[in-house]
Protein backbone atom coordinates (compact mmCIF):
# COMPACT_ATOMS: atom_id res chain seq x y z
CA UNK A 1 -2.42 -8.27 37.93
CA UNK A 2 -5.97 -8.75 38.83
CA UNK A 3 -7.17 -8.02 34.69
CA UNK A 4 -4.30 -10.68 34.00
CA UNK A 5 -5.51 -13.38 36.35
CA UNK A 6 -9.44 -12.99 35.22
CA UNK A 7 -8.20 -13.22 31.65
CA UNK A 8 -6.41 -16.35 32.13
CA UNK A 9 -9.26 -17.78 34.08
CA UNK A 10 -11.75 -17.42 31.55
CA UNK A 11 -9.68 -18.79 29.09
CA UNK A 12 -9.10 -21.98 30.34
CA UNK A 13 -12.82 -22.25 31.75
CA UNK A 14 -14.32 -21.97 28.97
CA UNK A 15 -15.49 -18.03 30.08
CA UNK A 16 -18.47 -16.89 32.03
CA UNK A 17 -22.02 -15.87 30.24
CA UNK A 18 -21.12 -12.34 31.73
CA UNK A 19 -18.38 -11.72 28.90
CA UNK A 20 -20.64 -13.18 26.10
CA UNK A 21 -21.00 -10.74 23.14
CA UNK A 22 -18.38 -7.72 25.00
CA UNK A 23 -15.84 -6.34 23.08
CA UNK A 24 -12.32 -6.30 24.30
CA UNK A 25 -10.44 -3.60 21.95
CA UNK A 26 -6.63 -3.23 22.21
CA UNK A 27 -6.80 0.14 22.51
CA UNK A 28 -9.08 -0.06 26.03
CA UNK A 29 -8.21 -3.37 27.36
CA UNK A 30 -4.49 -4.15 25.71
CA UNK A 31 -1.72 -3.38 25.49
CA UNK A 32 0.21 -4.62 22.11
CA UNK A 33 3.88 -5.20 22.49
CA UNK A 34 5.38 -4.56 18.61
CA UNK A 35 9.11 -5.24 20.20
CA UNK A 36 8.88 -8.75 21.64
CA UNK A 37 10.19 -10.69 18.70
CA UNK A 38 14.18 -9.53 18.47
CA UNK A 39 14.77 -9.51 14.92
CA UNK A 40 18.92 -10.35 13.86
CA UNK A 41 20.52 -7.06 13.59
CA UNK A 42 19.55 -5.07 10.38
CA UNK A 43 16.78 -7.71 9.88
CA UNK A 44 12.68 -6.53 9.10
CA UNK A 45 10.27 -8.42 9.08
CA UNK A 46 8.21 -9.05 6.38
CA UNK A 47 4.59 -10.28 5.52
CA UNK A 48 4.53 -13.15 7.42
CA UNK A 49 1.04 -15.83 7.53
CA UNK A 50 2.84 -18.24 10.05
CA UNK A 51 3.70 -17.86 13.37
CA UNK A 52 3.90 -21.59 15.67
CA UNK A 53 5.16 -22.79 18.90
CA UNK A 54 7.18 -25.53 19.87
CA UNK A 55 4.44 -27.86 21.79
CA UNK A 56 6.08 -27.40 24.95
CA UNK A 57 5.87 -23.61 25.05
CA UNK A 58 9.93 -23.55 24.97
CA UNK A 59 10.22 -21.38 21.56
CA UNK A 60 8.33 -19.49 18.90
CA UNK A 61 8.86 -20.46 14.65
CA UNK A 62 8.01 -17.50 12.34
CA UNK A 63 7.93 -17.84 8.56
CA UNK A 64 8.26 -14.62 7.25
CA UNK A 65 8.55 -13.53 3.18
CA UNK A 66 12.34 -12.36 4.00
CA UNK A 67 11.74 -8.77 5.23
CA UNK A 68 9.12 -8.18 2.12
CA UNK A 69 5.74 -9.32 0.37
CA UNK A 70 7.96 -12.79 -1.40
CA UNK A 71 11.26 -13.98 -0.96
CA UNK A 72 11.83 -13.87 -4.95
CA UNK A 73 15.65 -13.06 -5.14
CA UNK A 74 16.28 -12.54 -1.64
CA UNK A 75 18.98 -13.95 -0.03
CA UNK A 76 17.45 -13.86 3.57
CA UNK A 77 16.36 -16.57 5.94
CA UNK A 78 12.74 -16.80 6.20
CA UNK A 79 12.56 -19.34 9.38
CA UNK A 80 13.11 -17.84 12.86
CA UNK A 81 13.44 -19.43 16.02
CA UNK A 82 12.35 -16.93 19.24
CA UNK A 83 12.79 -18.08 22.77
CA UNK A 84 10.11 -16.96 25.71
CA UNK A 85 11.46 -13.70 25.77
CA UNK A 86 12.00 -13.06 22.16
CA UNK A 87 15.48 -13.04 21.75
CA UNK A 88 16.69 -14.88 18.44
CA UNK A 89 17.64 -18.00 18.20
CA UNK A 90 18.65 -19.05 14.85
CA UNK A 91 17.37 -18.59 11.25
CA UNK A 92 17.79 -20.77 8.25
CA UNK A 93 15.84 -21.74 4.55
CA UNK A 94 17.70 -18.94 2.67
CA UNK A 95 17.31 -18.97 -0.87
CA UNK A 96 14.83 -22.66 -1.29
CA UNK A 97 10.97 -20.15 -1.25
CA UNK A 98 9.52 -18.00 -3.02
CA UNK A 99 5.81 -17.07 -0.93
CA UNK A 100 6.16 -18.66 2.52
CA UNK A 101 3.09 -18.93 3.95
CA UNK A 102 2.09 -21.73 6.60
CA UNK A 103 4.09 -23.21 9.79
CA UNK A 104 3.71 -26.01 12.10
CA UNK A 105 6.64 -27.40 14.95
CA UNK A 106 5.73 -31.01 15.61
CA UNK A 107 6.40 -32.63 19.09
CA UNK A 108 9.88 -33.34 18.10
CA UNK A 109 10.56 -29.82 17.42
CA UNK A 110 10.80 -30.10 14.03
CA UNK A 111 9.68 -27.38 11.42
CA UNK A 112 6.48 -27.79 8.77
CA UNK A 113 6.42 -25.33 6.31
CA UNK A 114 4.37 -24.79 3.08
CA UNK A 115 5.22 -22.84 0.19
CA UNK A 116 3.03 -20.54 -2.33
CA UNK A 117 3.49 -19.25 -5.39
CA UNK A 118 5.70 -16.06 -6.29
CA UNK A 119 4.27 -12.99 -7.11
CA UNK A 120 4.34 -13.76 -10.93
CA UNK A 121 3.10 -17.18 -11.85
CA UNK A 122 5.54 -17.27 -13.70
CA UNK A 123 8.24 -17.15 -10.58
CA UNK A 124 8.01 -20.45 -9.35
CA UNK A 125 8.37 -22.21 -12.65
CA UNK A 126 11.24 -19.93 -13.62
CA UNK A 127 12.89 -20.57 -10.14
CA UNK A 128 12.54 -23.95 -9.42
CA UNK A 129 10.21 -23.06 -6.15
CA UNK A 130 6.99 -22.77 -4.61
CA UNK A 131 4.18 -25.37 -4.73
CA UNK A 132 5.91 -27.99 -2.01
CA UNK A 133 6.11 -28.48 1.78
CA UNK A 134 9.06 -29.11 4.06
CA UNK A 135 10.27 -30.59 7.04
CA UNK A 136 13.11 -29.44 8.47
CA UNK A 137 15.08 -30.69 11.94
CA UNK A 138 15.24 -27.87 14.46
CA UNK A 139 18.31 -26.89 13.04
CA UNK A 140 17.83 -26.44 9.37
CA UNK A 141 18.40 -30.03 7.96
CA UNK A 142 16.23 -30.54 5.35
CA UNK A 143 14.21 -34.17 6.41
CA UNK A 144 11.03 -34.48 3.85
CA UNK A 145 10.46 -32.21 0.61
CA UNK A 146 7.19 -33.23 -0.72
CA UNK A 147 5.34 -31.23 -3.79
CA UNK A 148 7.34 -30.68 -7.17
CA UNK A 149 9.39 -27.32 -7.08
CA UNK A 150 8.07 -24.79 -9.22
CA UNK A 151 5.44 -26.93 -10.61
CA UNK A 152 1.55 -26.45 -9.53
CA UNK A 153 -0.43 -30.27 -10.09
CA UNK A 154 -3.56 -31.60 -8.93
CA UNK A 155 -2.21 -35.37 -8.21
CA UNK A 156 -1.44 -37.22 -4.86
CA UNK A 157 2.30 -35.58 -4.32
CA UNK A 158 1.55 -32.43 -5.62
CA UNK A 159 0.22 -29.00 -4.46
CA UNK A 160 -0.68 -25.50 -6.03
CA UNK A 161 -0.11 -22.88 -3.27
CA UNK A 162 -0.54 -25.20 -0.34
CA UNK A 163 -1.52 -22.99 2.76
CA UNK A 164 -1.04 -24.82 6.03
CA UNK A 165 -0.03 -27.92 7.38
CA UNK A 166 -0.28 -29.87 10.61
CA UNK A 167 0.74 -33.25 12.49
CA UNK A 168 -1.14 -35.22 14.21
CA UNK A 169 -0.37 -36.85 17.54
CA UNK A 170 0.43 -40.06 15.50
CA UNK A 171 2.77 -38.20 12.70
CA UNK A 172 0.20 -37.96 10.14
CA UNK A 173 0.50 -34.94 8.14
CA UNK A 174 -2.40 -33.40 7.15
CA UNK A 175 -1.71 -30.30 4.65
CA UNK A 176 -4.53 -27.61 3.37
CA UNK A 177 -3.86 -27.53 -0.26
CA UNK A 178 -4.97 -24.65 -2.21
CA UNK A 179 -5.09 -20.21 -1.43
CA UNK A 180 -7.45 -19.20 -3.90
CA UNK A 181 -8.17 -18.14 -8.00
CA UNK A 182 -7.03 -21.58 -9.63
CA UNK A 183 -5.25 -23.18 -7.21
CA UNK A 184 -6.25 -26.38 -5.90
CA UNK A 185 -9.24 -26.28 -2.64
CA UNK A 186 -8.88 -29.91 -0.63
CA UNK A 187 -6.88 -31.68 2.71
CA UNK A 188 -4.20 -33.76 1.96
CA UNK A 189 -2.95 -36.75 4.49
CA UNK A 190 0.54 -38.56 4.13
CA UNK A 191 2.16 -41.02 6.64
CA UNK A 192 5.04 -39.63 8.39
CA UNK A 193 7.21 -40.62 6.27
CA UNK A 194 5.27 -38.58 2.98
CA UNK A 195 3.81 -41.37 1.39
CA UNK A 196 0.35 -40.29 0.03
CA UNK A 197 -2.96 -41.91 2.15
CA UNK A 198 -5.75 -39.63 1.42
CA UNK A 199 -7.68 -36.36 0.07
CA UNK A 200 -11.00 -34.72 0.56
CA UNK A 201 -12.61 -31.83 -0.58
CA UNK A 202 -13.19 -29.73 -3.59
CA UNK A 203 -13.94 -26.34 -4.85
CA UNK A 204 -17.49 -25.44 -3.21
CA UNK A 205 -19.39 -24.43 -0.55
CA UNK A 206 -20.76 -27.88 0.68
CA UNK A 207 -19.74 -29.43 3.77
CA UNK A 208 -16.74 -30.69 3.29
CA UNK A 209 -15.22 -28.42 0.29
CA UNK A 210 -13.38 -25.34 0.22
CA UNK A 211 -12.30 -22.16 -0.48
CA UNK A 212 -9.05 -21.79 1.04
CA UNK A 213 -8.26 -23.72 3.27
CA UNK A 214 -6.18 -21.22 5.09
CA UNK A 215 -5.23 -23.18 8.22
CA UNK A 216 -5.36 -26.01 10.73
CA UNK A 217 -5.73 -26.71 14.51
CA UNK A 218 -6.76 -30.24 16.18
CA UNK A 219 -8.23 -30.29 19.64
CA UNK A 220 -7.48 -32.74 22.33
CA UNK A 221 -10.21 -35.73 20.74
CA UNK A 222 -8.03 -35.64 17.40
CA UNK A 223 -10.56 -33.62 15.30
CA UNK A 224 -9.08 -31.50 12.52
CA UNK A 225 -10.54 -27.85 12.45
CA UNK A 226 -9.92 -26.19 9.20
CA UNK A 227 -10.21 -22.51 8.24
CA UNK A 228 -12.11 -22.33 5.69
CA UNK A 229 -11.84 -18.57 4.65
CA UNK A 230 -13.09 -18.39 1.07
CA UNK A 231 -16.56 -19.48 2.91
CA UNK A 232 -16.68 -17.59 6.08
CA UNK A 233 -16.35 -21.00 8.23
CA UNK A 234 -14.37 -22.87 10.31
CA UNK A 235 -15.22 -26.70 9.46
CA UNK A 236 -14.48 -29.73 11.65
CA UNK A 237 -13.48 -33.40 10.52
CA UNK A 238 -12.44 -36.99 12.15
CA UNK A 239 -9.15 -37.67 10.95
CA UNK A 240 -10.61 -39.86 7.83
CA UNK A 241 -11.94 -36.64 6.72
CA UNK A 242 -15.61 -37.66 7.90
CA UNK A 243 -17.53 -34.06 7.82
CA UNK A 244 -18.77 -33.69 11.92
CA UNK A 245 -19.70 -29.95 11.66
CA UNK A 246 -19.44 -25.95 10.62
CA UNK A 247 -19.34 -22.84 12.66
CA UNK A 248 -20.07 -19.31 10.63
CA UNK A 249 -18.98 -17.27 14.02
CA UNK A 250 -15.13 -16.83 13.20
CA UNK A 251 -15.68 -14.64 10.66
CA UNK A 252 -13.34 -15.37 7.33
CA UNK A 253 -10.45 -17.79 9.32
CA UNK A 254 -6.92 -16.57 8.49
CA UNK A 255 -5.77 -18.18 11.76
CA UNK A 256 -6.36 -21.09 13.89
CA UNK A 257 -5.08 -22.03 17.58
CA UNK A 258 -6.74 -24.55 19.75
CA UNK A 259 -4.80 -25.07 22.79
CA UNK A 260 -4.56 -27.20 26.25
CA UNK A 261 -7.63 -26.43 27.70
CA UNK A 262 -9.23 -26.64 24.30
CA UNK A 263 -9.83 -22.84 23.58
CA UNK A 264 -10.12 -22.01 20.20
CA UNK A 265 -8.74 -18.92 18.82
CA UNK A 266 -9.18 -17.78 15.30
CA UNK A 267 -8.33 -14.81 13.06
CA UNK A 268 -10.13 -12.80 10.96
CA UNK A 269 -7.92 -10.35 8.59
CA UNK A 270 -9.86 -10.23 5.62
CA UNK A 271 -13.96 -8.94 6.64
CA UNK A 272 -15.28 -5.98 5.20
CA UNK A 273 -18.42 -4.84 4.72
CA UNK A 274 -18.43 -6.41 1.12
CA UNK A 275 -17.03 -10.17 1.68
CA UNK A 276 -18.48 -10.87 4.96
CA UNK A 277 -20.98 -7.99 6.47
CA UNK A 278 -21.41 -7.85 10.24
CA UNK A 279 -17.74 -9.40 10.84
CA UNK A 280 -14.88 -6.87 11.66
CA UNK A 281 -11.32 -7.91 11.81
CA UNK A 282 -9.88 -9.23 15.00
CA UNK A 283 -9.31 -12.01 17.40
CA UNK A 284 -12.17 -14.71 18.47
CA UNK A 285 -12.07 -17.30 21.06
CA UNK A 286 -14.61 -20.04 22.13
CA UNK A 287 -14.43 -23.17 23.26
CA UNK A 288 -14.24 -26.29 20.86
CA UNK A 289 -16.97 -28.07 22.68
CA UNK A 290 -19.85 -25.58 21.90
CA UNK A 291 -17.88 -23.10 19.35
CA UNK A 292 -19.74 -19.87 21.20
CA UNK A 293 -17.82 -17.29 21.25
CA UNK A 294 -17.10 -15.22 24.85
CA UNK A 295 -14.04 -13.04 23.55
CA UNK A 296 -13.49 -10.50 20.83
CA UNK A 297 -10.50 -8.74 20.46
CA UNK A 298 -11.02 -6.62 17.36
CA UNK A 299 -7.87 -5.52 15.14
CA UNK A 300 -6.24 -2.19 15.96
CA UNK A 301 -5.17 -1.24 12.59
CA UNK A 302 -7.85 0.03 9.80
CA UNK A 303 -6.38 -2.62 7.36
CA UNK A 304 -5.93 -5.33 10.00
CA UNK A 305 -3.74 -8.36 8.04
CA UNK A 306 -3.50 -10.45 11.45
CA UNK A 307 -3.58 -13.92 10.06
CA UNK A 308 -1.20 -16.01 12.24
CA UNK A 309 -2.08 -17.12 15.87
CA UNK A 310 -0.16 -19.04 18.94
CA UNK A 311 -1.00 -19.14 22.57
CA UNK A 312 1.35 -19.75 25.65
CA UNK A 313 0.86 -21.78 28.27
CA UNK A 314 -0.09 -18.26 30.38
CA UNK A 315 -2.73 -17.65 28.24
CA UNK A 316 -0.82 -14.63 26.34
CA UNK A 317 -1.42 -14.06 22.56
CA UNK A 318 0.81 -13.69 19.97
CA UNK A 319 0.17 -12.50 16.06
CA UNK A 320 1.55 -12.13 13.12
CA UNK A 321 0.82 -10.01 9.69
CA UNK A 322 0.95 -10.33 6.04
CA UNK A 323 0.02 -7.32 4.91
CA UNK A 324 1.05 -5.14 8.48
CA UNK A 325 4.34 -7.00 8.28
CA UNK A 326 4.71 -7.14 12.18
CA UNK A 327 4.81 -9.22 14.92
CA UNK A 328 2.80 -9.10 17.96
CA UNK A 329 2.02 -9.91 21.86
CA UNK A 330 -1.24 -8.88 23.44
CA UNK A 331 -1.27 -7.70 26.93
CA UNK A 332 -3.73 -7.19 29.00
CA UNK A 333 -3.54 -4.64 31.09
């Protein structure tokens, strides 16, 4: 109980100098809880890049490729809906993705989700899927389709293998277009209601481009952190798109989590000693204001694939992996 309150304390302070640079591992400090998430009967999970949580901290969203690596004539729903002790809920989306990927709950409660390409890139034309984002109510209605199915574009209302998406406090939607090879590298912004207002970014390594634009967080001022994983960054922007500044301390950002105290918690599942040397795999958390990181939590498995993130309000951690294709919850012991 004692480990458990200093944990929580140092999260939502900011954290002490004394735990800069230490290196929680699983295996010594945690305890990871496989179990928590109580799939439908007869239901795996698959590789799954989003895991969210319903702003209030009532239920958890996971966006899984339906119990495999794609969805690509599966008949399984991909969207889940976990309460606080991770018993189902309901599950819907059968049959309308091919690569789900990204997944955001608004304040409403009401589901983002971004779809990939298949497998093939020939999948998505063939099957009428991929390429788009959704909005769905909390209980499966579909509410905004934008992107053209099965069709990978470059123009204002269309996507190739959009990654992430996110909505601002005022409804905005702000979507990270673009997971690498020739898809697209650039933020998107629509009204609420999906009509087209902006884009930034390119193919690069400048401030303000990409490569892969893996996910999005905002903190409490409204700025937009993006993972920029193709460069080993996590970059920060006004909502305009206005470059304000980089960090190189994540590591290659899978993940991204910024919650009410304004800790920032990112995932790495893709350093090796080859695309980013000195990072290993894992868990990092800093604050937003200064971006120093006090807590490391390095992946357990040799191949770690952790790539989605969420906090709850009692400072717990939950994951979830692509390639792994499991679901976690961090405990301190």
């Amino acid at each position: 109980m004692k480990k458990s309150l200093i944990f929580i304390a140092l999260l939502c302070c900011g954290a002490s100098a004394q735990v800069n640079d230490k290196r929680f591992t699983p295996s010594e400090e945690f305890v990871i809880d496989y179990h928590f998430f109580k799939l439908p009967k007869g239901r795996a999970i698959g590789s799954t890049a989003g895991i969210s949580m319903h702003p209030d901290g009532s239920s958890f969203w996971v966006f899984d490729r339906c119990g495999a690596n794609d969805c690509v004539g599966s008949n399984l729903d991909p969207i889940m809906q976990f309460d606080t002790r991770g018993n189902h809920i309901i599950s819907f989306g059968a049959n309308m993705f091919v690569r789900p990927h990204g997944v955001f709950v608004d304040i409403d409660g009401n589901v983002w989700v971004t779809d990939g390409e298949g497998p093939n890139g020939e999948d998505s034309r063939r099957e009428g899927k991929g390429h788009q984002v959704f909005k769905f109510s909390p209980t499966g209605e579909v509410l905004l389709e934008l992107g053209k199915p099965g069709i990978a574009g470059d123009g204002p209302y269309e996507f190739n293998q959009p990654s992430s998406v996110l909505v601002g406090p005022n409804g905005n939607v702000f979507i990270g277009d673009g997971h690498g090879g020739r898809s697209n590298s650039r933020i998107m912004k629509y009204t609420p209601e999906g009509e087209f207002i902006k884009s930034w970014g390119a193919q690069g390594s400048e401030p303000g481009n990409f490569s892969v634009p893996h996910a999005l967080a905002m903190d409490s001022l409204g700025r937009l952190f993006v993972g920029d994983r193709g460069n080993n960054r996590v970059q920060v922007f006004d909502q305009e798109g206005n470059f304000i500044l980089e960090w190189q301390q994540f590591g290659r950002p899978s993940g991204i989590y910024i919650d009410d105290n304004d800790m920032l918690y990112v995932t790495d599942s893709s350093s090796t000693t080859r695309s980013n040397p000195g990072y290993d795999e894992g868990v990092r958390v800093a604050s937003v204001h200064d971006g120093r990181v006090t807590l490391f939590i390095s992946d357990p498995d040799e191949d770690g694939t952790q790539e989605g993130i969420v906090v709850d309000k009692q400072g717990n951690i939950y994951g979830s992996l692509t390639g792994g294709m499991a679901l976690r919850k961090y405990i301190l012991e």
